[in-house]
Structure formats: structure tokens, C-alpha cells
C-alpha atoms as a PDB file:
ATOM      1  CA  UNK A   1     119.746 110.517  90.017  1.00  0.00           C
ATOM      2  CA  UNK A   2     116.202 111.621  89.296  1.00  0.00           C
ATOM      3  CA  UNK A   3     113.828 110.661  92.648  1.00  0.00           C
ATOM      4  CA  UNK A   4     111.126 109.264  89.446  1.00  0.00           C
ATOM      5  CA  UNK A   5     113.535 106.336  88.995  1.00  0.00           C
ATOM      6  CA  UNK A   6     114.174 105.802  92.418  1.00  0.00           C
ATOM      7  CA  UNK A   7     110.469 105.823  92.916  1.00  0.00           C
ATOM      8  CA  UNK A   8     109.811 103.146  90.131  1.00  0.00           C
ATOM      9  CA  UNK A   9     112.174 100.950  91.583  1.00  0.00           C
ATOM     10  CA  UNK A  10     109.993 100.816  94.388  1.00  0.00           C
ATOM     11  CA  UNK A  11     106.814 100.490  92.632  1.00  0.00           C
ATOM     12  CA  UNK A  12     108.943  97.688  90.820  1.00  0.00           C
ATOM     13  CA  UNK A  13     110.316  96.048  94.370  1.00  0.00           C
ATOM     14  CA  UNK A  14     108.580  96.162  97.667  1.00  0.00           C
ATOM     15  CA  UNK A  15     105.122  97.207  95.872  1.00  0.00           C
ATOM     16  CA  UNK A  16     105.562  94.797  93.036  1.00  0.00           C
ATOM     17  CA  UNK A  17     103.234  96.547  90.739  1.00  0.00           C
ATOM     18  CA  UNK A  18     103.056  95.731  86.902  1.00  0.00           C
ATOM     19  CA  UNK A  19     101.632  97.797  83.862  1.00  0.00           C
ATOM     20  CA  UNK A  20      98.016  98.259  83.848  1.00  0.00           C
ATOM     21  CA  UNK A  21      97.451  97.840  87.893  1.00  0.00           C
ATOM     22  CA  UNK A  22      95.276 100.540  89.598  1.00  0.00           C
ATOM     23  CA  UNK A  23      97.910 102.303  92.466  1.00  0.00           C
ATOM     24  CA  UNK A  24      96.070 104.806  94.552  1.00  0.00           C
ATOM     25  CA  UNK A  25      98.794 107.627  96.005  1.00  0.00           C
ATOM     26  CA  UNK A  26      97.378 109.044  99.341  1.00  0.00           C
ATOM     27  CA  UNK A  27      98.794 112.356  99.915  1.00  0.00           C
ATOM     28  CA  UNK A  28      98.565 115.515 101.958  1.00  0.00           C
ATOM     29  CA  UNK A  29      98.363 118.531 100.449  1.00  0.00           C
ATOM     30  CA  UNK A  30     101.841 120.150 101.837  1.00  0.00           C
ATOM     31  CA  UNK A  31     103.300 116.727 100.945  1.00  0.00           C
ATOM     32  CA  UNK A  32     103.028 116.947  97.273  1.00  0.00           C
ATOM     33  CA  UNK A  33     107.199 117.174  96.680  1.00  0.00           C
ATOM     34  CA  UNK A  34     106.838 114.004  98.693  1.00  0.00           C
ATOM     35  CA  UNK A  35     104.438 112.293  96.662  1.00  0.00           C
ATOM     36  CA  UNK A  36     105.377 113.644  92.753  1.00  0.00           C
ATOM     37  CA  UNK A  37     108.274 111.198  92.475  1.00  0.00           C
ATOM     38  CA  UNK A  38     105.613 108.351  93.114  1.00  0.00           C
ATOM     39  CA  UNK A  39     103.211 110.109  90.716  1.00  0.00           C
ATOM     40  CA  UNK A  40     105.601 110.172  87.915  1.00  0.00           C
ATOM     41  CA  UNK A  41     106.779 107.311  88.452  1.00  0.00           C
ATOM     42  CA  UNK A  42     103.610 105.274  88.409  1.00  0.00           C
ATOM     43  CA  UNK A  43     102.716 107.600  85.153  1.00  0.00           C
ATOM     44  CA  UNK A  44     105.904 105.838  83.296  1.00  0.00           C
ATOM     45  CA  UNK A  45     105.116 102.551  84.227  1.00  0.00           C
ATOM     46  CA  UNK A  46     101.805 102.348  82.839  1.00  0.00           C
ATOM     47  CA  UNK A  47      99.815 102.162  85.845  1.00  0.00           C
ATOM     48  CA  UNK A  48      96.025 103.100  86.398  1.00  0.00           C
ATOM     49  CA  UNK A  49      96.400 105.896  89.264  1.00  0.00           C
ATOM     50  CA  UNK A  50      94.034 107.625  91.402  1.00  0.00           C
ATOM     51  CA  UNK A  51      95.546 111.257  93.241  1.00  0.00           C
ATOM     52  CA  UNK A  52      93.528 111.308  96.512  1.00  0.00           C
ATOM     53  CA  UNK A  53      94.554 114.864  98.133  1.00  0.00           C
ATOM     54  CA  UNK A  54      94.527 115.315 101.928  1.00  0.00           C
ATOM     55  CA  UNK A  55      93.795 118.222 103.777  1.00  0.00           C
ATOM     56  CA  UNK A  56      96.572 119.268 106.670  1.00  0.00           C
ATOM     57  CA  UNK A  57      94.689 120.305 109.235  1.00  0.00           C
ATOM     58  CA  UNK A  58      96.123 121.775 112.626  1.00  0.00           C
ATOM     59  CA  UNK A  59      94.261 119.669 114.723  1.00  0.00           C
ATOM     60  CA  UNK A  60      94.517 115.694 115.194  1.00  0.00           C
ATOM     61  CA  UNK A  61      92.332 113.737 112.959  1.00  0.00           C
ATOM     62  CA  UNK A  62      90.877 110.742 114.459  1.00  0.00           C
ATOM     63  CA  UNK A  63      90.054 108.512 111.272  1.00  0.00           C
ATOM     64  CA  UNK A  64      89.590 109.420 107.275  1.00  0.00           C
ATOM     65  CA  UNK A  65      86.026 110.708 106.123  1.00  0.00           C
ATOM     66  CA  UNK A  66      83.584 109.054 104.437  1.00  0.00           C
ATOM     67  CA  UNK A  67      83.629 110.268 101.333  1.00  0.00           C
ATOM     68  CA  UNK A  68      87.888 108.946 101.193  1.00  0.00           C
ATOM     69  CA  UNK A  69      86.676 105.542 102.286  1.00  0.00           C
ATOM     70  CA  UNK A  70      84.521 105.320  99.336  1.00  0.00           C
ATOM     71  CA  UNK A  71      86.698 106.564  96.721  1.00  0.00           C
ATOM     72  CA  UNK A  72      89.262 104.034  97.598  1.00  0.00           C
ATOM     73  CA  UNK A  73      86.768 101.514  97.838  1.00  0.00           C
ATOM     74  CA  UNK A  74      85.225 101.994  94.328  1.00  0.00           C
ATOM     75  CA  UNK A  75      88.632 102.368  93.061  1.00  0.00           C
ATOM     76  CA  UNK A  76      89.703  99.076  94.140  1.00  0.00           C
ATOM     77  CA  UNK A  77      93.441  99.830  94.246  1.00  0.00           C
ATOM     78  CA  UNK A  78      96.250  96.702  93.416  1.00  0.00           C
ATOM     79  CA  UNK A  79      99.014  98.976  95.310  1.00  0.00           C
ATOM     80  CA  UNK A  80      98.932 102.220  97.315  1.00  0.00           C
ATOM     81  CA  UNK A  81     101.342 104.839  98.294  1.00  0.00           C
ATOM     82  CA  UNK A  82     100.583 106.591 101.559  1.00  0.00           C
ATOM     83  CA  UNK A  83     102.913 110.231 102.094  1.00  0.00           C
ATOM     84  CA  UNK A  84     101.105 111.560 104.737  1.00  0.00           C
ATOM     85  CA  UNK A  85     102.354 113.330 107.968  1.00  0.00           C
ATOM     86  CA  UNK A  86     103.600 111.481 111.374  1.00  0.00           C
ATOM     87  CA  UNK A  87     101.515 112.828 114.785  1.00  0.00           C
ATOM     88  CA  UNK A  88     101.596 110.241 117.754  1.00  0.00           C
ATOM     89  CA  UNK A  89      97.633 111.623 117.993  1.00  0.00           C
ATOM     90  CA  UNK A  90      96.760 110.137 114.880  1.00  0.00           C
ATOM     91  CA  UNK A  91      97.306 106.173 115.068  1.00  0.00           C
ATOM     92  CA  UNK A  92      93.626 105.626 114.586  1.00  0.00           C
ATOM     93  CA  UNK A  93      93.381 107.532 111.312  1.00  0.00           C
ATOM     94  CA  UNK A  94      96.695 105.539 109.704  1.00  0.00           C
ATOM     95  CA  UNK A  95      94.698 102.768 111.165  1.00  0.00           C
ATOM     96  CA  UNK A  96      91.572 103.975 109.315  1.00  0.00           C
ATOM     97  CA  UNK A  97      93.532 104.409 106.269  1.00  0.00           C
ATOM     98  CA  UNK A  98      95.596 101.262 105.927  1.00  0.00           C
ATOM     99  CA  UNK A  99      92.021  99.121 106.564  1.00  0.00           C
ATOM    100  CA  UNK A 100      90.254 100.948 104.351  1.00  0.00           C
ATOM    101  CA  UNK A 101      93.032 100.268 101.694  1.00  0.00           C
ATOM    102  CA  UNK A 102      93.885  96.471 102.623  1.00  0.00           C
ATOM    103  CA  UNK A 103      90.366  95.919 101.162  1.00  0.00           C
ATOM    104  CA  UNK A 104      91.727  95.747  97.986  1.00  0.00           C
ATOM    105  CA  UNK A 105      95.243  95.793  98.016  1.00  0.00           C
ATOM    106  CA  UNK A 106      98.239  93.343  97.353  1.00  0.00           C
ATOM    107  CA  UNK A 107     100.656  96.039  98.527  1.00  0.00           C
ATOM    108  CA  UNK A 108     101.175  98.877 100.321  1.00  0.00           C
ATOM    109  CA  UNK A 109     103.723 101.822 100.591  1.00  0.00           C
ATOM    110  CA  UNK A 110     102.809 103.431 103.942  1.00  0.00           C
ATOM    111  CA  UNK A 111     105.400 106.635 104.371  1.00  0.00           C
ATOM    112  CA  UNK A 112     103.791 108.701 107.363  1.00  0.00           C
ATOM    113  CA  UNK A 113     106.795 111.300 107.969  1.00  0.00           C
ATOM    114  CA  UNK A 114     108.536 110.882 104.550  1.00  0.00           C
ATOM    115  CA  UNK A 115     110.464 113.744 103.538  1.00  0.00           C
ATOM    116  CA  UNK A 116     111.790 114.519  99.994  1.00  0.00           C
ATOM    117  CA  UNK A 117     115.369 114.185 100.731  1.00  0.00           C
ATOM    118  CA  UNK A 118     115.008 110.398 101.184  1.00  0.00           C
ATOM    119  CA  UNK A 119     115.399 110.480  97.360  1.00  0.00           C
ATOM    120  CA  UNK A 120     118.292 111.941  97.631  1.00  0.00           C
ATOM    121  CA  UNK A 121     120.285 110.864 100.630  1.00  0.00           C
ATOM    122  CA  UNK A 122     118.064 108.562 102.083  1.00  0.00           C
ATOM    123  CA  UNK A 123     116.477 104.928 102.212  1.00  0.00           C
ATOM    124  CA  UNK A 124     114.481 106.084  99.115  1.00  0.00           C
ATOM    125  CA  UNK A 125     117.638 106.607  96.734  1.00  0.00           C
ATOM    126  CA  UNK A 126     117.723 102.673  96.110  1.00  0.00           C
ATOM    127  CA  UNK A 127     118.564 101.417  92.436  1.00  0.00           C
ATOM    128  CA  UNK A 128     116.977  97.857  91.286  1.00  0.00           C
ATOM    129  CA  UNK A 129     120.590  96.594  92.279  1.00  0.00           C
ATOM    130  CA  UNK A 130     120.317  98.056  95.875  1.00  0.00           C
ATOM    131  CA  UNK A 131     116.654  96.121  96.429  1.00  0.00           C
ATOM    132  CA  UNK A 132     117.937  93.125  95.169  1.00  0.00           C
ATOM    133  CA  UNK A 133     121.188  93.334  97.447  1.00  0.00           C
ATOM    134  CA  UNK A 134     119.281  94.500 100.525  1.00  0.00           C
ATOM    135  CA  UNK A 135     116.671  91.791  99.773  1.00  0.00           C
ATOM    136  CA  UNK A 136     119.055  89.104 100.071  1.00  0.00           C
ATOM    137  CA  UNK A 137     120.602  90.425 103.038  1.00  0.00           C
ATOM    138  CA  UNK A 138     117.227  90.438 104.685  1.00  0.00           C
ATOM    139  CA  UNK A 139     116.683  86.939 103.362  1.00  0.00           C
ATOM    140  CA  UNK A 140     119.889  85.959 104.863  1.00  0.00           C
ATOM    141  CA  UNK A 141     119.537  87.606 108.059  1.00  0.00           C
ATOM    142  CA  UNK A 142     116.302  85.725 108.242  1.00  0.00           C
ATOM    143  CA  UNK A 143     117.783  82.301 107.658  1.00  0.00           C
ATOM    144  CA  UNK A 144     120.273  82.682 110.130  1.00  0.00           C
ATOM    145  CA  UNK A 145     117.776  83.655 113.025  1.00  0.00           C
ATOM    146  CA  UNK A 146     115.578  80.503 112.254  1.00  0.00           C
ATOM    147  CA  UNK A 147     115.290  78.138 115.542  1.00  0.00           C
ATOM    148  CA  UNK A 148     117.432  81.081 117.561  1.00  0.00           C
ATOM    149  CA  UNK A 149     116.696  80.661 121.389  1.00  0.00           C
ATOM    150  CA  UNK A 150     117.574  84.152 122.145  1.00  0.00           C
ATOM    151  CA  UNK A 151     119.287  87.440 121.282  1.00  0.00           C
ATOM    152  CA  UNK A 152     121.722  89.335 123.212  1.00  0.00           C
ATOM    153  CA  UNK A 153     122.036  93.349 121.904  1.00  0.00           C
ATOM    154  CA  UNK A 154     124.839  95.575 123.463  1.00  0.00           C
ATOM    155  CA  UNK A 155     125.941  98.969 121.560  1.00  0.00           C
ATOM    156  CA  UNK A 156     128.843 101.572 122.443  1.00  0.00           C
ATOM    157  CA  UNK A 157     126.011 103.789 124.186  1.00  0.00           C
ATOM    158  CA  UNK A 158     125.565 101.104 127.353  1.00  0.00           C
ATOM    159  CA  UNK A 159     122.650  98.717 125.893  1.00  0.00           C
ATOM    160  CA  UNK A 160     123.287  95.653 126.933  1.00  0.00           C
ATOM    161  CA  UNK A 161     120.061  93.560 127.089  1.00  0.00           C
ATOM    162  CA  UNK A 162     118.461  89.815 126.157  1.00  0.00           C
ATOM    163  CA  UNK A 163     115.138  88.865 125.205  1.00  0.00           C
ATOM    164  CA  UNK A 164     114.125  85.135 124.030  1.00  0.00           C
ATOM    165  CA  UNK A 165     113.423  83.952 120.685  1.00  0.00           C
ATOM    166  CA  UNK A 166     111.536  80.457 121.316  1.00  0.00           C
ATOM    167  CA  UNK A 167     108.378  80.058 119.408  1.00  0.00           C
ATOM    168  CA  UNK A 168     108.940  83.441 117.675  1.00  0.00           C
ATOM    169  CA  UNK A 169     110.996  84.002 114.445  1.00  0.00           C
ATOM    170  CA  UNK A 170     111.871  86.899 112.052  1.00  0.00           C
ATOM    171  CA  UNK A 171     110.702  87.944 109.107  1.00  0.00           C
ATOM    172  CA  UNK A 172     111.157  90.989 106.462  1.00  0.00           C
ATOM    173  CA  UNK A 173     108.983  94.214 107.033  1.00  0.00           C
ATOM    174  CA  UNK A 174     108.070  95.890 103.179  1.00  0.00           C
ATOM    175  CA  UNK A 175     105.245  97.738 103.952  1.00  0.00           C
ATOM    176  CA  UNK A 176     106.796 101.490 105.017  1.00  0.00           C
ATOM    177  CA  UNK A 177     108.645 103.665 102.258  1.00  0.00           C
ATOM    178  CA  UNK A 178     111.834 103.504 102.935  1.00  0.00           C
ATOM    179  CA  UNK A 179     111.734  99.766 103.187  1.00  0.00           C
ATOM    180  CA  UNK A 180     114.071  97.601 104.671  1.00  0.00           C
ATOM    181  CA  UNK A 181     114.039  95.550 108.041  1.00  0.00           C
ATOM    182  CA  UNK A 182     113.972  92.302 109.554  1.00  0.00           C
ATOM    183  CA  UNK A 183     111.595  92.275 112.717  1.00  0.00           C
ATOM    184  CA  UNK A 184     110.490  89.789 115.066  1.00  0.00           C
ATOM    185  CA  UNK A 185     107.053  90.164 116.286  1.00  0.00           C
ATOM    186  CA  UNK A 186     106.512  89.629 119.225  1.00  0.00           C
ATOM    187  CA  UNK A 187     109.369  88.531 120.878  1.00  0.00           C
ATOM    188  CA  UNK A 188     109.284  85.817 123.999  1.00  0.00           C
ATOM    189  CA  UNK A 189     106.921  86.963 126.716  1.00  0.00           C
ATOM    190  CA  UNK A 190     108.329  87.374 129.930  1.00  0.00           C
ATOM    191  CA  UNK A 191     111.916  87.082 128.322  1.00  0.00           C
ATOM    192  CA  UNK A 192     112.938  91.041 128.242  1.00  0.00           C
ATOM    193  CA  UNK A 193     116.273  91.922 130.908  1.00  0.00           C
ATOM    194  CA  UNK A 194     119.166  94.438 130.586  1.00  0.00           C
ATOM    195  CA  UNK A 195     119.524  97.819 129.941  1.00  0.00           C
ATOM    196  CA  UNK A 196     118.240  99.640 126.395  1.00  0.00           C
ATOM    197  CA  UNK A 197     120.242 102.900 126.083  1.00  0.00           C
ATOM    198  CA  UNK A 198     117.720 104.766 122.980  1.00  0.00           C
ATOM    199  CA  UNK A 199     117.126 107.179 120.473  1.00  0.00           C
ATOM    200  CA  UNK A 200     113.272 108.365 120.906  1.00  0.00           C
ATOM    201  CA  UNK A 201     111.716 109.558 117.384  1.00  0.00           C
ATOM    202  CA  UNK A 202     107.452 109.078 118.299  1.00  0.00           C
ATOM    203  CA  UNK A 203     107.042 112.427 117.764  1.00  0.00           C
ATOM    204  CA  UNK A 204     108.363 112.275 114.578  1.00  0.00           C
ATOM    205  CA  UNK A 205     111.642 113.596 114.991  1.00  0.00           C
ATOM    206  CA  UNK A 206     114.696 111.917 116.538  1.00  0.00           C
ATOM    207  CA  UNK A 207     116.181 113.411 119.921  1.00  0.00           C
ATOM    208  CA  UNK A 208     119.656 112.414 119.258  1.00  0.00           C
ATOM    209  CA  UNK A 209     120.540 114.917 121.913  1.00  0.00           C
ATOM    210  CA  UNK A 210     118.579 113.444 124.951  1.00  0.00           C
ATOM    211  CA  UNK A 211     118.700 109.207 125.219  1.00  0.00           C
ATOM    212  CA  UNK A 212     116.114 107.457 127.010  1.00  0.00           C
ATOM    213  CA  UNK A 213     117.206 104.902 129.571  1.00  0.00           C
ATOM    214  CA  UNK A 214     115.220 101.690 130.449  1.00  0.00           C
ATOM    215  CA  UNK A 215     116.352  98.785 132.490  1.00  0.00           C
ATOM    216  CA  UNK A 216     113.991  95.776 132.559  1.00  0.00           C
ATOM    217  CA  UNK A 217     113.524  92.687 134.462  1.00  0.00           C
ATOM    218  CA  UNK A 218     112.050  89.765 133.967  1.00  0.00           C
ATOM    219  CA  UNK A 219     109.854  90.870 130.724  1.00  0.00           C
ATOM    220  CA  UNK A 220     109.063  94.365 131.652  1.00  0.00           C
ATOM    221  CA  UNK A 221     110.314  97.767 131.710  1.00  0.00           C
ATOM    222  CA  UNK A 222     110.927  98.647 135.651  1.00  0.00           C
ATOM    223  CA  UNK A 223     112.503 102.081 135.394  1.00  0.00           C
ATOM    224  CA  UNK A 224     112.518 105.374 133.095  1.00  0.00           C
ATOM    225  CA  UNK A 225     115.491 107.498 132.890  1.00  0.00           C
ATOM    226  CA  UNK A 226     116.087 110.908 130.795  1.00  0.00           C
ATOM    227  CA  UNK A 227     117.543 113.956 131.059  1.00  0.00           C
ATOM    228  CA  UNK A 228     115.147 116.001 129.073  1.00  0.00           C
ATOM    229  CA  UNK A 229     112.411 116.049 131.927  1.00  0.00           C
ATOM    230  CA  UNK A 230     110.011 117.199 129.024  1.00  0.00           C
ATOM    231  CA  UNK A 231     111.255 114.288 126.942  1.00  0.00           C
ATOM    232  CA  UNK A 232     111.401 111.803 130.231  1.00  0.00           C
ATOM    233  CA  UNK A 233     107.488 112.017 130.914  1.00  0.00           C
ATOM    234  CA  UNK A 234     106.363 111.546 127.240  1.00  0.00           C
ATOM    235  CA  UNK A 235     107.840 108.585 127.396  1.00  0.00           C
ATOM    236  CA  UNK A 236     106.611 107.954 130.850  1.00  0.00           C
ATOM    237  CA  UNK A 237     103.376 108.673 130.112  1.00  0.00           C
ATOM    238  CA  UNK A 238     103.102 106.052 127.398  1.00  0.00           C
ATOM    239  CA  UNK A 239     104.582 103.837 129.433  1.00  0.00           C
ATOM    240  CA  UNK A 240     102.122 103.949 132.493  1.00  0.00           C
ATOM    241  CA  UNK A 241      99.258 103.533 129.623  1.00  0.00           C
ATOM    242  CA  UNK A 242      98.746 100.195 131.165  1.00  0.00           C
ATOM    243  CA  UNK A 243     100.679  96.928 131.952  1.00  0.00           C
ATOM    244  CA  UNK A 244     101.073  96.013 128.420  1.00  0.00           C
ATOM    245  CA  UNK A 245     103.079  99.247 127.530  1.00  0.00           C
ATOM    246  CA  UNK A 246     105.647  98.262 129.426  1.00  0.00           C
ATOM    247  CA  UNK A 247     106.285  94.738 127.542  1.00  0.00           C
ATOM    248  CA  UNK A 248     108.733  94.478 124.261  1.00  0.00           C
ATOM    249  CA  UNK A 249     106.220  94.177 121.024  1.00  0.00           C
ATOM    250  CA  UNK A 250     109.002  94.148 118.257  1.00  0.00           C
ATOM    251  CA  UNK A 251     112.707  93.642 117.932  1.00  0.00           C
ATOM    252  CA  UNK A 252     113.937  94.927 114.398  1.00  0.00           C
ATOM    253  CA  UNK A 253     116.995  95.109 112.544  1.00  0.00           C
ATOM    254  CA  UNK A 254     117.649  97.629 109.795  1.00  0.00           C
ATOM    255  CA  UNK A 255     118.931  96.356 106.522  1.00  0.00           C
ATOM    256  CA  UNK A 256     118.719  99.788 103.794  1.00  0.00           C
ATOM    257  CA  UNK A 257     122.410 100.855 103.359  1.00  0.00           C
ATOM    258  CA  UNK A 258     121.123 104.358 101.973  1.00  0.00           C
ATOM    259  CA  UNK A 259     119.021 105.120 105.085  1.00  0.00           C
ATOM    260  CA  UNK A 260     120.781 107.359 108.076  1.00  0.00           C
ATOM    261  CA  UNK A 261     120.270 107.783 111.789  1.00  0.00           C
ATOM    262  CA  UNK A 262     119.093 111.627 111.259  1.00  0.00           C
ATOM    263  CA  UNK A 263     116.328 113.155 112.996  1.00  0.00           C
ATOM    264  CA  UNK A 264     113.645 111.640 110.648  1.00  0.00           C
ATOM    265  CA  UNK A 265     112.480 107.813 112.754  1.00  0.00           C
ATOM    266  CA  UNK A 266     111.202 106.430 109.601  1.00  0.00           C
ATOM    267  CA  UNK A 267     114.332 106.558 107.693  1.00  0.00           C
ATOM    268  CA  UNK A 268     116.250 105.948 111.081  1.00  0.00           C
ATOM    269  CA  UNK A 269     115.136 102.788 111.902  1.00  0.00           C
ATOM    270  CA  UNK A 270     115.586 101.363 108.546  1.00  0.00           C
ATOM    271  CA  UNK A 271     119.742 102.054 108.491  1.00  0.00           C
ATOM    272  CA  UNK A 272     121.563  98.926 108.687  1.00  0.00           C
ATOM    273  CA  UNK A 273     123.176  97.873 111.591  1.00  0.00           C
ATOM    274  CA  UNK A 274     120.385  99.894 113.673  1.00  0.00           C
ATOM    275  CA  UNK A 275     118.404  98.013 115.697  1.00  0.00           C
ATOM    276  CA  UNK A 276     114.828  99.153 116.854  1.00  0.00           C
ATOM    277  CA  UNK A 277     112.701  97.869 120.269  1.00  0.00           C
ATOM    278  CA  UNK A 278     108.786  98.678 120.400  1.00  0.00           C
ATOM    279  CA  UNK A 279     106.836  98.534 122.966  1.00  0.00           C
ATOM    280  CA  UNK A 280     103.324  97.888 123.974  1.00  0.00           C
ATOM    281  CA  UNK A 281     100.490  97.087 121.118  1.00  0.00           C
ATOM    282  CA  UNK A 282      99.155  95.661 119.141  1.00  0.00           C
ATOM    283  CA  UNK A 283     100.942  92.592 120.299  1.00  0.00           C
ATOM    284  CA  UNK A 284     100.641  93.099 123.616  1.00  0.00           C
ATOM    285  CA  UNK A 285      97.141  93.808 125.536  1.00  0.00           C
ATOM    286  CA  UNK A 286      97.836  97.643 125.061  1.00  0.00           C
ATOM    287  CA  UNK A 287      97.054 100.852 124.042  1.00  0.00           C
ATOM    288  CA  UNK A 288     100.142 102.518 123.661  1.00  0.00           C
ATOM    289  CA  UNK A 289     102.428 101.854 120.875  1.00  0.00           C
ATOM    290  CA  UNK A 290     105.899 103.402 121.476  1.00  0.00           C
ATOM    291  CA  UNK A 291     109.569 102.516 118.694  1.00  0.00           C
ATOM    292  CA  UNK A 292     112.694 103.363 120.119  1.00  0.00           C
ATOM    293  CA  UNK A 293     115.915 103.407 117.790  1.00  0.00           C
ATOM    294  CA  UNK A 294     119.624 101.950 119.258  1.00  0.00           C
ATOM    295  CA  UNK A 295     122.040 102.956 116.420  1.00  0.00           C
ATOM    296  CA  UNK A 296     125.276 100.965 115.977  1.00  0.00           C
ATOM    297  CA  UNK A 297     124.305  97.822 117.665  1.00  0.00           C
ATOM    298  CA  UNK A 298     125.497  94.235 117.850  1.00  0.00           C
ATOM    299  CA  UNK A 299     123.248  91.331 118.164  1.00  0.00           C
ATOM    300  CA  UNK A 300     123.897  87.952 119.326  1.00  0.00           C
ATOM    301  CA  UNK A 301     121.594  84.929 118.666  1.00  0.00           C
ATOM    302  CA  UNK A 302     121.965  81.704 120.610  1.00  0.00           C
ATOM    303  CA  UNK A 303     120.995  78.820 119.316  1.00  0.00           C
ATOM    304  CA  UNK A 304     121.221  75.415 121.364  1.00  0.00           C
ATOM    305  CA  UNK A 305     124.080  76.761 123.348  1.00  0.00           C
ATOM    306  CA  UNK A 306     126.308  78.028 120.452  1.00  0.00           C
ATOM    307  CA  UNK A 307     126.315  81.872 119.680  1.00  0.00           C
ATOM    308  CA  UNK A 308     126.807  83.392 116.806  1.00  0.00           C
ATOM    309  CA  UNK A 309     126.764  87.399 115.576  1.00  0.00           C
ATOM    310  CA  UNK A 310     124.338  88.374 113.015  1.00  0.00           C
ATOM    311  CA  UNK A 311     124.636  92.203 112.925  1.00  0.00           C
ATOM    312  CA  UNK A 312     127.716  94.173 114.194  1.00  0.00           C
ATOM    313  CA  UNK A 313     129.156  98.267 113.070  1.00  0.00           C
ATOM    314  CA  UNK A 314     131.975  95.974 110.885  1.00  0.00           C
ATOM    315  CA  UNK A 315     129.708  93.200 109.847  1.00  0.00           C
END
């Protein structure tokens, strides 16, 4: 199917725009096979559009220049389409971005690492049918957490870990492009214990080849295993950020049927039956902000003494 009509059914679904609204499409300038989709898309539907073209440059960038922050000001956008590159450097300036668009904004379509195939084989290569399916398997999902004490996650690769649930509850996440997950932010302090067996994709790209072992106790994260020594003190080193890196900021459940545990994180983490742990801020009194996939999990909830599986491989 053409990627335009997969990209109005998200301008139609987890962006919710209508005729005549003003949608502001963010884009780098080797990203543009990324972002035409979006820009023909929003072109058929009638809406008001605004092309702001990023530079790439080599080096980090640490937030967006003035002259960006104004042009999205005095455009005052309804929805906005981000297709921008993924660099661990560069939190601040997705920070930057997504603040400076918020302003306005009743949606947003943040996509830092999106790559053209999603619209092929990907989380992007949803029909009106598929959001509406996926939407009430989120909702669903959702409903059946609600009062859970805790959750129990084990998967074929050794994961086997609990964290509580009291006075925290799920929720669906539409903001990234692909869409589609149910995360709980943050989970119970001082709840995390077991062993989280993990794909690592901060860098942008997954290392399905090297997993990252954690065993935690008692809330936080006691010991790092790896055997990619490069790979083991990246992850290290955003661990020993400070005390807070080292505590469980999200728990989230994938939910988009069309998105695949490949070596892109974004699409990744949004494949149902995948769950994803994060760690650190900005729920926790950190700095560091690191997502770790575990494909082909099983979760558990208990509730009042009586468990009950919510996401299986089969289920």
C-alpha cells in the first residue's frame, strides 16, 4: 500500500487532526523519505502545513535555535510530526523541541529514529482498521491492569522479575510514530527484584547480538552483566549517573501487531507482546534516561491475591 495512506491514518488516529488544522512536520534534511509520506498525506487531508527543514550536523546539538522556536511559535501548530534522528547526546534538544511545540499543540507525532521502511513492514503500515483494533487492545489491556498490586515478567531469555503496581496504573502512550503501548509510569518505588535479561537499543540501534543482564534487589539495579565489554560500560556508565539511574522509571507493553523486534528501538518496543523497562528520569531524581527492550515476554498481574496473565507469545 502507498506509505501516504498509511500516513493519513495516523494523522486521522493518534494525531487526530481534521481539515483545516495547522500541522507543523519537523524534519531533517537526510530524513526527507521519512517525512514525504506525512507531507502528502497532510496535503490530501486539507491541512494548513508548515515544512520546517533541519540541518544534520555531525556534532551533538544541545537544543533548537532561535530562529526554529519562533517559527513554530508564530505558526501556532494544532498537530506536529517530528522525523528527526536518534543520538543519546541529544535529549535536551528533543526536549527543546517537544516544549517549544507543546505550546500550541493538541498532538504530537515525535519519530526520532524513524526509518522509511516502517511504512512498509513496520508499526507505520497500520490501516484505520489496525488503529481501531490496536486501540481497543490497549484499552483492554488497560482495564485489566486497573487496581493490579503487582506484575511478575519472565521470558524464554531468563527474565524473571516483579515490581509493584500499588498507587500506580497504566495508561496508553500515542505520542511516538509508530504508536502503540501501554506503560506504567512510574512503577512502585522500592518494589523492583529479579533478573531482566535485555535487548539494549539507546544508541539507536538494537544489539540483538549482545544482552544486557541486570539483577535487582529491593528497588534497584545491584549488578551489570554483558559480554560486549564495549556494550557493558555504556550501560554502566549510565547507570552510575547517580542513585536514581539505577531505579525502574517505566514498565511498557507493546500493542502494534505490524511493528518487529529489528535493530530499529523505536519500532522495537512498540511490537506486541514486547515488553520494555526504563530506567532513571524523569521520574526518578535522575539524569540518565536509559529503555531496555525484553522481546517475547509474559506478564503476570496480581490483584488481591488472584493472578491473572495479561500478555503472553500465544495470547
Amino acid at each position: 500500500m502507498d506509505p501516504v495512506v498509511y500516513a493519513e491514518a495516523a494523522f486521522r488516529h493518534p494525531l487526530k487532526a481534521e481539515k483545516g488544522d495547522r500541522a507543523l512536520i519537523v524534519y531533517e534534511a537526510d530524513r526527507y523519505k521519512m517525512a514525504e509520506p506525512f507531507i502528502g498525506a497532510a496535503k490530501t487531508l486539507g491541512l494548513e502545513t508548515l515544512l520546517v527543514r533541519l540541518p544534520a550536523p555531525d556534532q551533538a546539538r544541545l537544543g533548537i535555535e532561535e530562529e526554529i522556536r519562533e517559527t513554530i511559535k508564530s505558526f501556532k501548530p494544532d498537530t506536529c510530526v517530528n522525523v528527526i534522528r536518534y543520538r543519546d547526546t541529544e535529549t535536551s534538544f528533543r526536549s527543546e523541541l517537544l516544549a517549544t511545540e507543546r505550546l500550541s499543540v493538541k498532538t504530537v507525532g515525535h519519530s526520532p529514529g524513524g526509518t522509511p521502511d516502517m511504512f512498509i513492514d513496520g508499526g507505520l503500515a497500520l490501516t484505520d482498521d489496525n488503529y481501531f483494533e490496536m486501540y481497543s487492545w490497549m484499552d483492554n489491556l488497560v482495564a485489566q491492569t486497573k487496581g493490579a498490586d503487582s506484575v511478575h515478567i519472565t521470558a524464554p531469555n531468563g527474565t524473571d522479575f516483579t515490581v509493584g503496581l500499588r498507587d500506580s496504573f497504566f495508561r496508553p502512550e500515542t505520542m511516538n510514530l509508530p504508536t502503540g503501548q501501554v506503560s506504567c509510569v512510574p512503577p512502585e518505588t522500592g518494589t523492583l527484584d529479579g533478573r531482566i535479561v535485555c535487548i539494549h537499543g539507546g544508541t539507536g540501534a538494537m544489539r540483538l547480538d549482545a544482552p544486557v543482564v541486570l539483577d535487582a534487589v529491593k528497588g534497584s539495579v545491584n549488578s551489570i552483566d554483558c559480554n560486549d565489554p564495549e556494550l557493558l560500560e555504556m550501560v554502566s556508565t549510565e547507570f552510575n549517573r547517580d542513585l536514581g539511574a539505577r531505579m525502574t522509571n517505566e514498565i511498557g507493553i507493546g500493542a502494534n501487531r505490524m511493528a518487529k523486534v529489528r535493530m530499529n528501538p523505536l519500532d522495537a518496543e512498540k511490537n506486541r507482546g514486547s515488553i520494555s523497562i526504563g530506567f532513571g528520569g524523569p521520574h526518578n531524581d535522575s539524569v540518565a534516561q536509559l529503555n531496555l527492550l525484553i522481546p517475547r515476554a509474559t506478564a503476570v498481574i496480581t490483584r488481591n491475591g488472584v493472578e491473572t496473565t495479561i500478555v503472553s507469545p500465544t495470547h
